[in-house]
C-alpha atoms as a PDB file:
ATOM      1  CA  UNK A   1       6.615 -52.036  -2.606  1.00  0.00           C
ATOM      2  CA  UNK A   2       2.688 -52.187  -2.302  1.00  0.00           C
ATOM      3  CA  UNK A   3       3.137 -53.323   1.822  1.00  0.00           C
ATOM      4  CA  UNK A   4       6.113 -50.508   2.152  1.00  0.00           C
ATOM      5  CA  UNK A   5       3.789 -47.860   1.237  1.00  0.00           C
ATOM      6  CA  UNK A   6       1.182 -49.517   3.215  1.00  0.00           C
ATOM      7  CA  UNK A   7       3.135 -49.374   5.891  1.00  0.00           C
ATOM      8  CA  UNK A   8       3.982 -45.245   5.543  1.00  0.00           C
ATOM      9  CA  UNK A   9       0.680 -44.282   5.029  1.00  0.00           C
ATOM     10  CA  UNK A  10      -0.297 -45.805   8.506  1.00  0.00           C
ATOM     11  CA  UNK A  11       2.559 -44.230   9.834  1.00  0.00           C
ATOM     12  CA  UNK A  12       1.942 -40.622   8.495  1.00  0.00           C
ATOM     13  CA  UNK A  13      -2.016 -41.233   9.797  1.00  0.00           C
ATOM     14  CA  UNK A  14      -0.733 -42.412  13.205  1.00  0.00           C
ATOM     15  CA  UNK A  15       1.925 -39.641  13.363  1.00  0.00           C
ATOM     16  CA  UNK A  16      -1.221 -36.880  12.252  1.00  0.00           C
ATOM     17  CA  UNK A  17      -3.609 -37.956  15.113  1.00  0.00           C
ATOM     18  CA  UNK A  18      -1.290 -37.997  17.858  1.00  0.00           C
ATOM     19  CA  UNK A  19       0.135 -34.528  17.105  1.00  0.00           C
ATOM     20  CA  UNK A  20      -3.807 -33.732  16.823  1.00  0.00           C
ATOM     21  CA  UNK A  21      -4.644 -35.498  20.118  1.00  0.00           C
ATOM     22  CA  UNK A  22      -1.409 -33.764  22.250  1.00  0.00           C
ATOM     23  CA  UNK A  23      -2.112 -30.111  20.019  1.00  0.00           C
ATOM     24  CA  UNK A  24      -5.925 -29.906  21.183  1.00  0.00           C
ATOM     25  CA  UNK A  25      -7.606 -28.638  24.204  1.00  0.00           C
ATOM     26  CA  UNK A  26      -9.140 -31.840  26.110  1.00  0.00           C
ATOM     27  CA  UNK A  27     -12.464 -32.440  24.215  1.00  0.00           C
ATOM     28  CA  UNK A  28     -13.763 -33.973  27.137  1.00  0.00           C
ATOM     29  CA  UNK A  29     -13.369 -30.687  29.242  1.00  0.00           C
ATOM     30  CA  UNK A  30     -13.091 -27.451  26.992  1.00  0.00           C
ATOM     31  CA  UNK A  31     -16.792 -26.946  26.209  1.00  0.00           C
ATOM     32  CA  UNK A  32     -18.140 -28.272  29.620  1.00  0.00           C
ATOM     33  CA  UNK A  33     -19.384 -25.115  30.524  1.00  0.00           C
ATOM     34  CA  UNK A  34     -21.316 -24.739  27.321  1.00  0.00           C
ATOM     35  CA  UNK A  35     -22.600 -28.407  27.945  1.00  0.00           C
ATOM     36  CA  UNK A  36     -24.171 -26.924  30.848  1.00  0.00           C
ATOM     37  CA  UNK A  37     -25.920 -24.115  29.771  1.00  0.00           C
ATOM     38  CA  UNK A  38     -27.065 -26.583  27.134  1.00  0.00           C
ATOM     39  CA  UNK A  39     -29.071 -28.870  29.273  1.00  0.00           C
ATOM     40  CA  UNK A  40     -30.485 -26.060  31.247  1.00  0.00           C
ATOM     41  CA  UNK A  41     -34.316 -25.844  30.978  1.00  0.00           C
ATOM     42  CA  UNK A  42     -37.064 -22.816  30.284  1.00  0.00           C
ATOM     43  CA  UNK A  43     -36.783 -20.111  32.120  1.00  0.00           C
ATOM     44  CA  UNK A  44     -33.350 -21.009  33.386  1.00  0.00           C
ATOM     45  CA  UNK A  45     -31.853 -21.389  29.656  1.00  0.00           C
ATOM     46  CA  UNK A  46     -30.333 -18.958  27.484  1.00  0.00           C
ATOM     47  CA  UNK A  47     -29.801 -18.640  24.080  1.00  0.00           C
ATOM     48  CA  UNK A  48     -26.160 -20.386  22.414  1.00  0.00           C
ATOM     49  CA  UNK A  49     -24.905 -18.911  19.648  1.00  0.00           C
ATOM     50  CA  UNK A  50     -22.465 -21.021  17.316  1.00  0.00           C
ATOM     51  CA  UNK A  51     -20.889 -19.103  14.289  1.00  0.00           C
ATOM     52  CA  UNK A  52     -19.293 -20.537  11.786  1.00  0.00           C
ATOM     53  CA  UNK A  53     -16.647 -18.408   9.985  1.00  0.00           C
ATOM     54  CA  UNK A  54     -15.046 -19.285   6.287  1.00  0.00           C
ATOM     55  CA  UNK A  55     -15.366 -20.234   2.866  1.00  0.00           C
ATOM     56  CA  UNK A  56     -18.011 -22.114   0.364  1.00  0.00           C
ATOM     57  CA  UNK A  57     -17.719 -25.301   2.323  1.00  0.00           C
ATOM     58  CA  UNK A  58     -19.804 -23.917   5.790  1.00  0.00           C
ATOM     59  CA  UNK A  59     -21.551 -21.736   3.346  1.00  0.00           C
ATOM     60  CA  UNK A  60     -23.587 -25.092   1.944  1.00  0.00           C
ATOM     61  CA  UNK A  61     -21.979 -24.856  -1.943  1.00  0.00           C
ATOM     62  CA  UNK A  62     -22.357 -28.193  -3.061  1.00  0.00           C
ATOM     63  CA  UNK A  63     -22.079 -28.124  -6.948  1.00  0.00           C
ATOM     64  CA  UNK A  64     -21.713 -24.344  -7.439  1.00  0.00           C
ATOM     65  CA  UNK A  65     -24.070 -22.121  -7.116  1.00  0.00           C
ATOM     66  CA  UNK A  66     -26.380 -24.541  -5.404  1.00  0.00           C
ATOM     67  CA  UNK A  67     -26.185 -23.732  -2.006  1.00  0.00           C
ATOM     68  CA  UNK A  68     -27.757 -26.583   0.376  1.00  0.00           C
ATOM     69  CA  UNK A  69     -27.924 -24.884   3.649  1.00  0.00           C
ATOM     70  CA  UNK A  70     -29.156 -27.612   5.504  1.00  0.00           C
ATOM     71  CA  UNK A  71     -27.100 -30.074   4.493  1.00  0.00           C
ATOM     72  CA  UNK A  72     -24.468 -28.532   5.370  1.00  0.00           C
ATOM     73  CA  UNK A  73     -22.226 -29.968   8.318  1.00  0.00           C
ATOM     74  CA  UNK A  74     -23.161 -25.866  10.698  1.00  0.00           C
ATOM     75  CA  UNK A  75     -26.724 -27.030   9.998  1.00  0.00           C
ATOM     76  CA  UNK A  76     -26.071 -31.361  10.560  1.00  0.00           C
ATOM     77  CA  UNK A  77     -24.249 -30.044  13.830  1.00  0.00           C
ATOM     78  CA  UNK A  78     -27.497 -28.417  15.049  1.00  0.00           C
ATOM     79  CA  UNK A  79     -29.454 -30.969  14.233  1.00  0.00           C
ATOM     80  CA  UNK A  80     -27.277 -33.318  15.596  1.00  0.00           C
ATOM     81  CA  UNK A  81     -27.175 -31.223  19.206  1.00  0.00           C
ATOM     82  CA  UNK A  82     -30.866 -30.608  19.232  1.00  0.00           C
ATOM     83  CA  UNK A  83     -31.336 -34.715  19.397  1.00  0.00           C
ATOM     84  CA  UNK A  84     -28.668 -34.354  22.664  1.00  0.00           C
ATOM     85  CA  UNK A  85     -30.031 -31.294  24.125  1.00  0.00           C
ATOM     86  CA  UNK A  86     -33.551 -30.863  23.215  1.00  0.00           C
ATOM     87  CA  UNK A  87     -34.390 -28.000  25.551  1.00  0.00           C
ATOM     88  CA  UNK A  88     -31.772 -26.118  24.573  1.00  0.00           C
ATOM     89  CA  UNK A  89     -32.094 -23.352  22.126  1.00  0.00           C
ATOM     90  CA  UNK A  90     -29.559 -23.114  19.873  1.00  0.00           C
ATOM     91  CA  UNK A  91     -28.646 -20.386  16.832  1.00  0.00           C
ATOM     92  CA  UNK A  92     -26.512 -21.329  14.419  1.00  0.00           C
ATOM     93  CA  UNK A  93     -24.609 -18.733  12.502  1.00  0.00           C
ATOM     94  CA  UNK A  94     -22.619 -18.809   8.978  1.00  0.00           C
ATOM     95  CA  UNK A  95     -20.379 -15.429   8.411  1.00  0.00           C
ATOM     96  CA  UNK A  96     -18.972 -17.385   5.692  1.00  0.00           C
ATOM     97  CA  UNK A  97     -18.675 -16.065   2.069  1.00  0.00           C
ATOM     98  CA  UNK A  98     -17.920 -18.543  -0.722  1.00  0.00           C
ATOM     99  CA  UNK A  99     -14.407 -18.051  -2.637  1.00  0.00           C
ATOM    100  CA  UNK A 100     -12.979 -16.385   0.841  1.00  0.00           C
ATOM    101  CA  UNK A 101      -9.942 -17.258   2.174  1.00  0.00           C
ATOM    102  CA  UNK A 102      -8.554 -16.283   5.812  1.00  0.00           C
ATOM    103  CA  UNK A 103      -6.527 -12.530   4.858  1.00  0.00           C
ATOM    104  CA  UNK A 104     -10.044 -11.488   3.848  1.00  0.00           C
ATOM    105  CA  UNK A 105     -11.741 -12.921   6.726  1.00  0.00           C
ATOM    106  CA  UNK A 106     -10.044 -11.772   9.261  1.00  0.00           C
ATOM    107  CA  UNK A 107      -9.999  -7.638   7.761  1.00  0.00           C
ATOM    108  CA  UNK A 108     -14.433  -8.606   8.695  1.00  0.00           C
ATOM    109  CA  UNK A 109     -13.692  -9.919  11.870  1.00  0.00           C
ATOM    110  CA  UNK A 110     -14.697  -7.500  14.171  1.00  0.00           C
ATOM    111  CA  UNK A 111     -17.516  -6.077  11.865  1.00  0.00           C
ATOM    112  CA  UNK A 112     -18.851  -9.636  10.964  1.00  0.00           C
ATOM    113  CA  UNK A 113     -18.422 -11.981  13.819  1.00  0.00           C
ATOM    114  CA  UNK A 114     -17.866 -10.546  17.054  1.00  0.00           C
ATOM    115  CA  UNK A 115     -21.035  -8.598  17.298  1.00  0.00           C
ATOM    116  CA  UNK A 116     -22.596 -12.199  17.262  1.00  0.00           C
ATOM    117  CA  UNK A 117     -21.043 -13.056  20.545  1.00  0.00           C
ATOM    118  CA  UNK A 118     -20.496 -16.918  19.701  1.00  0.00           C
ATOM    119  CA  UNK A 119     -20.418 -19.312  21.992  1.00  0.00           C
ATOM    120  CA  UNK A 120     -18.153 -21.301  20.426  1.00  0.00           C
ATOM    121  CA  UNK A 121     -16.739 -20.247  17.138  1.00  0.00           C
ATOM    122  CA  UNK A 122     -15.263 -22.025  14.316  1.00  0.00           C
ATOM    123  CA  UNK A 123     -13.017 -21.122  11.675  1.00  0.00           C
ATOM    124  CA  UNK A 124     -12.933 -22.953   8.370  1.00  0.00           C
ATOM    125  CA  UNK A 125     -10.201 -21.212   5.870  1.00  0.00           C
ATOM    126  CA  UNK A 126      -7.636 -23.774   5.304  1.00  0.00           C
ATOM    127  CA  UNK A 127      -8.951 -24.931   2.212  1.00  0.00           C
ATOM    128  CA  UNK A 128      -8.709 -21.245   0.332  1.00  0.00           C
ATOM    129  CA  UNK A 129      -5.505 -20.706   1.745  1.00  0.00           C
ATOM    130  CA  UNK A 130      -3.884 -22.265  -0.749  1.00  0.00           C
ATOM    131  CA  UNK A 131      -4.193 -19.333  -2.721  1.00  0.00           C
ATOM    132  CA  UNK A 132      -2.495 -17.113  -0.120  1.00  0.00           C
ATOM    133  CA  UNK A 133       0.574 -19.019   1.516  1.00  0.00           C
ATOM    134  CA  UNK A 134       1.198 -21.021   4.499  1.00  0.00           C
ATOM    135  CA  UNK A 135       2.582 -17.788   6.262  1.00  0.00           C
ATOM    136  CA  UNK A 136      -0.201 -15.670   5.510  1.00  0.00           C
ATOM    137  CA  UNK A 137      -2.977 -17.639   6.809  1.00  0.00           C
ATOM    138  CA  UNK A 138      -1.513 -18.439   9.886  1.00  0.00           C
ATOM    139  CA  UNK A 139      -0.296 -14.289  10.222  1.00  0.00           C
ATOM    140  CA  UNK A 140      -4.531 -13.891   9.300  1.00  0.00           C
ATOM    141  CA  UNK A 141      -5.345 -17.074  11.619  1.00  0.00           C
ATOM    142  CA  UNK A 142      -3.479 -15.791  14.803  1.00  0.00           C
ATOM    143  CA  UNK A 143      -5.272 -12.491  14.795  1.00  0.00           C
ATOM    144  CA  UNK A 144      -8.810 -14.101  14.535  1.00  0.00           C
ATOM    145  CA  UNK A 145      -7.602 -16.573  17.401  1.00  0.00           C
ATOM    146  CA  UNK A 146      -6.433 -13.642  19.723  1.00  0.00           C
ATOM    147  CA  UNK A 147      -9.286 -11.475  19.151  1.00  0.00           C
ATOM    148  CA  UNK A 148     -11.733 -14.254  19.990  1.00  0.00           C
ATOM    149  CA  UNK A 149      -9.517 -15.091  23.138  1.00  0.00           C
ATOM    150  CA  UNK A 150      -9.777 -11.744  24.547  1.00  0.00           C
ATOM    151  CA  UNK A 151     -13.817 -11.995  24.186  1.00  0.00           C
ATOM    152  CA  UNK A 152     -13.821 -15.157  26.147  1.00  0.00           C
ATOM    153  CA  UNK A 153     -14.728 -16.937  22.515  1.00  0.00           C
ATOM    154  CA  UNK A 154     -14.275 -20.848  22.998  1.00  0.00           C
ATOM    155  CA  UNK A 155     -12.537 -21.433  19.327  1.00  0.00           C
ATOM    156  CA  UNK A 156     -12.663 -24.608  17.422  1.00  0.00           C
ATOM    157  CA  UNK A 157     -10.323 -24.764  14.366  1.00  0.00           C
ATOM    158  CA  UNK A 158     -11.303 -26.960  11.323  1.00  0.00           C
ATOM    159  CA  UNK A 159      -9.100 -28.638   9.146  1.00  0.00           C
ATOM    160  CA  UNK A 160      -9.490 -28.204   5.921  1.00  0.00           C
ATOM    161  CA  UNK A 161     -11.839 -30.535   3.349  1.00  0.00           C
ATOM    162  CA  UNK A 162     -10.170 -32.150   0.290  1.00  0.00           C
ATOM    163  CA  UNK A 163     -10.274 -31.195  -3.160  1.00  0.00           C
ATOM    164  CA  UNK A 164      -9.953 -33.963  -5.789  1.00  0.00           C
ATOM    165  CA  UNK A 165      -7.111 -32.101  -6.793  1.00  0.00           C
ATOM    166  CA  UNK A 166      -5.333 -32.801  -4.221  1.00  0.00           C
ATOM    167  CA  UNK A 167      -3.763 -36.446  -3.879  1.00  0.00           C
ATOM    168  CA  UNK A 168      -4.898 -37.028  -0.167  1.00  0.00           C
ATOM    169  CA  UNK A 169      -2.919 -40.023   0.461  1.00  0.00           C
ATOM    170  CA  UNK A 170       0.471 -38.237  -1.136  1.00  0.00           C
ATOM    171  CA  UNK A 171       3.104 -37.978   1.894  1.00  0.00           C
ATOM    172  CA  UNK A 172       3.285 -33.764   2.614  1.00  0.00           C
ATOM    173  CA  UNK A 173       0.560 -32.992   0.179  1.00  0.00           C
ATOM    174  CA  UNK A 174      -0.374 -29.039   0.492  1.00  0.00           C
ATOM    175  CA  UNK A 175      -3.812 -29.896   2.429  1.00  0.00           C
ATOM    176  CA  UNK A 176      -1.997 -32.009   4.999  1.00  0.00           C
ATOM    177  CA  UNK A 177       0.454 -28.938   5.546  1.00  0.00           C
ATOM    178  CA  UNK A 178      -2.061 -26.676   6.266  1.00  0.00           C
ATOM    179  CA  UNK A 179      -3.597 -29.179   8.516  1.00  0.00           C
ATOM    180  CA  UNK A 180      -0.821 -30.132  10.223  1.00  0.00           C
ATOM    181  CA  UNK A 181      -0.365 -25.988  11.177  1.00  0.00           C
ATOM    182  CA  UNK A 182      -3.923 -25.652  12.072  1.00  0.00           C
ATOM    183  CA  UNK A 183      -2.690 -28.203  14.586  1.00  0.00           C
ATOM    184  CA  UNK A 184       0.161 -26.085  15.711  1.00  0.00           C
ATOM    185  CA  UNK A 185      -1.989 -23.208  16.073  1.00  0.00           C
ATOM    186  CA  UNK A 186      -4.230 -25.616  18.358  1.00  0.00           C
ATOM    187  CA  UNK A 187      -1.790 -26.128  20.610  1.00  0.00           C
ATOM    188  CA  UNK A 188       0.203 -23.008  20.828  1.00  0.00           C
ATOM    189  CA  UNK A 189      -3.490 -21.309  22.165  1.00  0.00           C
ATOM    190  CA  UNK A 190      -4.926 -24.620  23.895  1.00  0.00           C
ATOM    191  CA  UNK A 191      -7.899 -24.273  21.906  1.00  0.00           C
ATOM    192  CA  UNK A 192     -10.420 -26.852  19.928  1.00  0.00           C
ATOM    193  CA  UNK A 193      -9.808 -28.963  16.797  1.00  0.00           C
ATOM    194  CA  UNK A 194     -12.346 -30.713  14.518  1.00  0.00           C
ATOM    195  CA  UNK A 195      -9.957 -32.978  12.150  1.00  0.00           C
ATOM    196  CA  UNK A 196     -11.708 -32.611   9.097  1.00  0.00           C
ATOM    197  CA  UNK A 197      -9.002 -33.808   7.050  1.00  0.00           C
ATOM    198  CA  UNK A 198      -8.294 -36.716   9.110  1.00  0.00           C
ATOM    199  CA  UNK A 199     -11.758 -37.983   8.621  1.00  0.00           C
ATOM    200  CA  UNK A 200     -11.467 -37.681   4.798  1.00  0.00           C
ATOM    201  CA  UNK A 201      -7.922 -39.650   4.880  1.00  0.00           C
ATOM    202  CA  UNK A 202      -9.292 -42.397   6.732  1.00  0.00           C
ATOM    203  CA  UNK A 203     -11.842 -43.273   4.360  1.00  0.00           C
ATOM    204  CA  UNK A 204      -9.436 -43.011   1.324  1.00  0.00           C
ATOM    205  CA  UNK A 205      -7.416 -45.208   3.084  1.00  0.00           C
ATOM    206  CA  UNK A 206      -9.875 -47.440   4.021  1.00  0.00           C
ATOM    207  CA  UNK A 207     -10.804 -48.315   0.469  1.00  0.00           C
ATOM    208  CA  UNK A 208     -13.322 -45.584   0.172  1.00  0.00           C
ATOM    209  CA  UNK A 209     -13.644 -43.330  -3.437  1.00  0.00           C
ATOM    210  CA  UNK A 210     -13.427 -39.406  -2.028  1.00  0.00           C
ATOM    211  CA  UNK A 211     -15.506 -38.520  -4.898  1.00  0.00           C
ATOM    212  CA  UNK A 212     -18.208 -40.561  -3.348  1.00  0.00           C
ATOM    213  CA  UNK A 213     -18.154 -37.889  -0.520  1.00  0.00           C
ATOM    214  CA  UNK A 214     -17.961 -34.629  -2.800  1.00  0.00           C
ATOM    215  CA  UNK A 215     -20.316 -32.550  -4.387  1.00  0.00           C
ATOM    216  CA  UNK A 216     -17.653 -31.486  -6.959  1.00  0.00           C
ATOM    217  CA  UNK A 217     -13.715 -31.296  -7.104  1.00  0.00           C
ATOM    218  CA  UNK A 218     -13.750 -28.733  -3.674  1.00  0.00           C
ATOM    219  CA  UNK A 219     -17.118 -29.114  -2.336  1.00  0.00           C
ATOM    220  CA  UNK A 220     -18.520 -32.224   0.158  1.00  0.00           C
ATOM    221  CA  UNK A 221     -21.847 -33.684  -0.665  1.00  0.00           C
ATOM    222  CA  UNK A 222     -24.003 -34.124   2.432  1.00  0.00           C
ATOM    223  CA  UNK A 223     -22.252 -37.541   2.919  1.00  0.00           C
ATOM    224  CA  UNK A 224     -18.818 -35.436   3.538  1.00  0.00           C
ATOM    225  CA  UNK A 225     -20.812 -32.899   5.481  1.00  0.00           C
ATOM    226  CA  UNK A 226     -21.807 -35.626   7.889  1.00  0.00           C
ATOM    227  CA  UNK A 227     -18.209 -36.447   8.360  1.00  0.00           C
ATOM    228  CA  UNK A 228     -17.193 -32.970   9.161  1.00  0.00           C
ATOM    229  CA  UNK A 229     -20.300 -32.640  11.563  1.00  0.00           C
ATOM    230  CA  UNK A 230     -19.336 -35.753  13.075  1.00  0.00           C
ATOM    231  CA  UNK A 231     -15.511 -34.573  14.171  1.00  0.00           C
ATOM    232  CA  UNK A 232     -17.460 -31.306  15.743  1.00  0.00           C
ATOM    233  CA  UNK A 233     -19.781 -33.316  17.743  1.00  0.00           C
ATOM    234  CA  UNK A 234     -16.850 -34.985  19.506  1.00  0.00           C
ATOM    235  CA  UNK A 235     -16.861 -31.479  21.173  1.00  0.00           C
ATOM    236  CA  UNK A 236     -20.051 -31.664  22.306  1.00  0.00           C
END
């Protein structure tokens, strides 16, 4: 019984990362314009602007209401770019708002994001979604996507974190439904994926205890940051 579910679990993890791999634009290529500008030296640089849209988790809420900015994976990625581009200047922006989910988000769009002109934006609602529906996020996710598309906004969608909650290794758990429609969305608009959830499963299968990677029950300490920050960086 023990090498049966063994055995499913691989498959369902295989099964998730090639519908990820085929669903994503080509991280090799998508941002290779940005990785341009990015090496670019004084006085022939320009400022990049990354925003970061969503919920607590980009926010930095570790155990609520600490917020730990820097720790958190917007603020790892930027630390982890400036290593790889260190002439580049870089801003990194969070229109997130703790407790948000992706209906609110997007009704701020064009008020809270798109005056930033990002670069490369990311959207991080899956998590909150729960509370509004499968159907709803992806109704609030499509018009975020096509608004961003018609700016010429390169668009990286994040999978959500776990919640202890949630059993991460039960077969069609609601996290891995959300994710697995995030990568729908990915591929019906060719745009960017950071599997957040993927990289959470594959510890937990691996042996690891989630809770060693969370803050509390819905938040990631700085160890699950790093994971998160790690998936984005595959971008770059």
């Amino acid at each position: 019984m023990k090498k049966r579910m063994a055995r499913l679990l691989l498959f369902f993890l295989v099964l998730h990362i090639v519908v990820a791999g085929m669903a994503q634009a080509d991280p090799q290529t998508y941002l290779e314009e940005l990785k341009t500008e990015l090496k670019k030296k004084w006085p022939a640089n320009r400022t990049i602007n990354l925003v970061f849209h969503g919920h607590s988790v980009p926010s930095g809420y570790f155990q609520t209401p600490a917020v730990h900015t820097l720790e958190a994976y917007p603020h790892q990625v930027l630390q982890q770019l400036k290593e790889q581009y260190p002439n580049a200047v870089i801003n990194v922006i969070t229109t997130s708002i703790g407790g948000e989910n992706s209906v609110q988000g997007q009704k701020r769009f064009e008020k809270d994001v798109l005056p930033h002109r990002p670069d490369v934006l990311f959207i991080d609602y899956a998590l909150n979604d729960r509370s509004v529906g499968l159907e709803a996020s992806r109704a609030a996710m499509e018009k975020m996507i096509r608004r961003a598309l018609r700016k010429h906004i390169k668009i990286i969608l994040m999978t959500p974190s776990p919640d202890l909650a949630v059993d991460i290794l039960k077969q069609d758990n609601i996290l891995s439904q959300f994710s697995r429609q995030l990568v729908e969305l990915a591929a019906k608009y060719q745009i960017g994926l950071a599997d957040s959830y993927a990289a959470f499963y594959e510890q937990v299968r691996n042996g690891k205890q989630l809770r060693d990677y969370m803050a509390q029950s819905n938040h990631p300490n700085g160890k699950g940051h790093r994971l998160i920050a790690d998936r984005i960086m595959k971008w770059f």
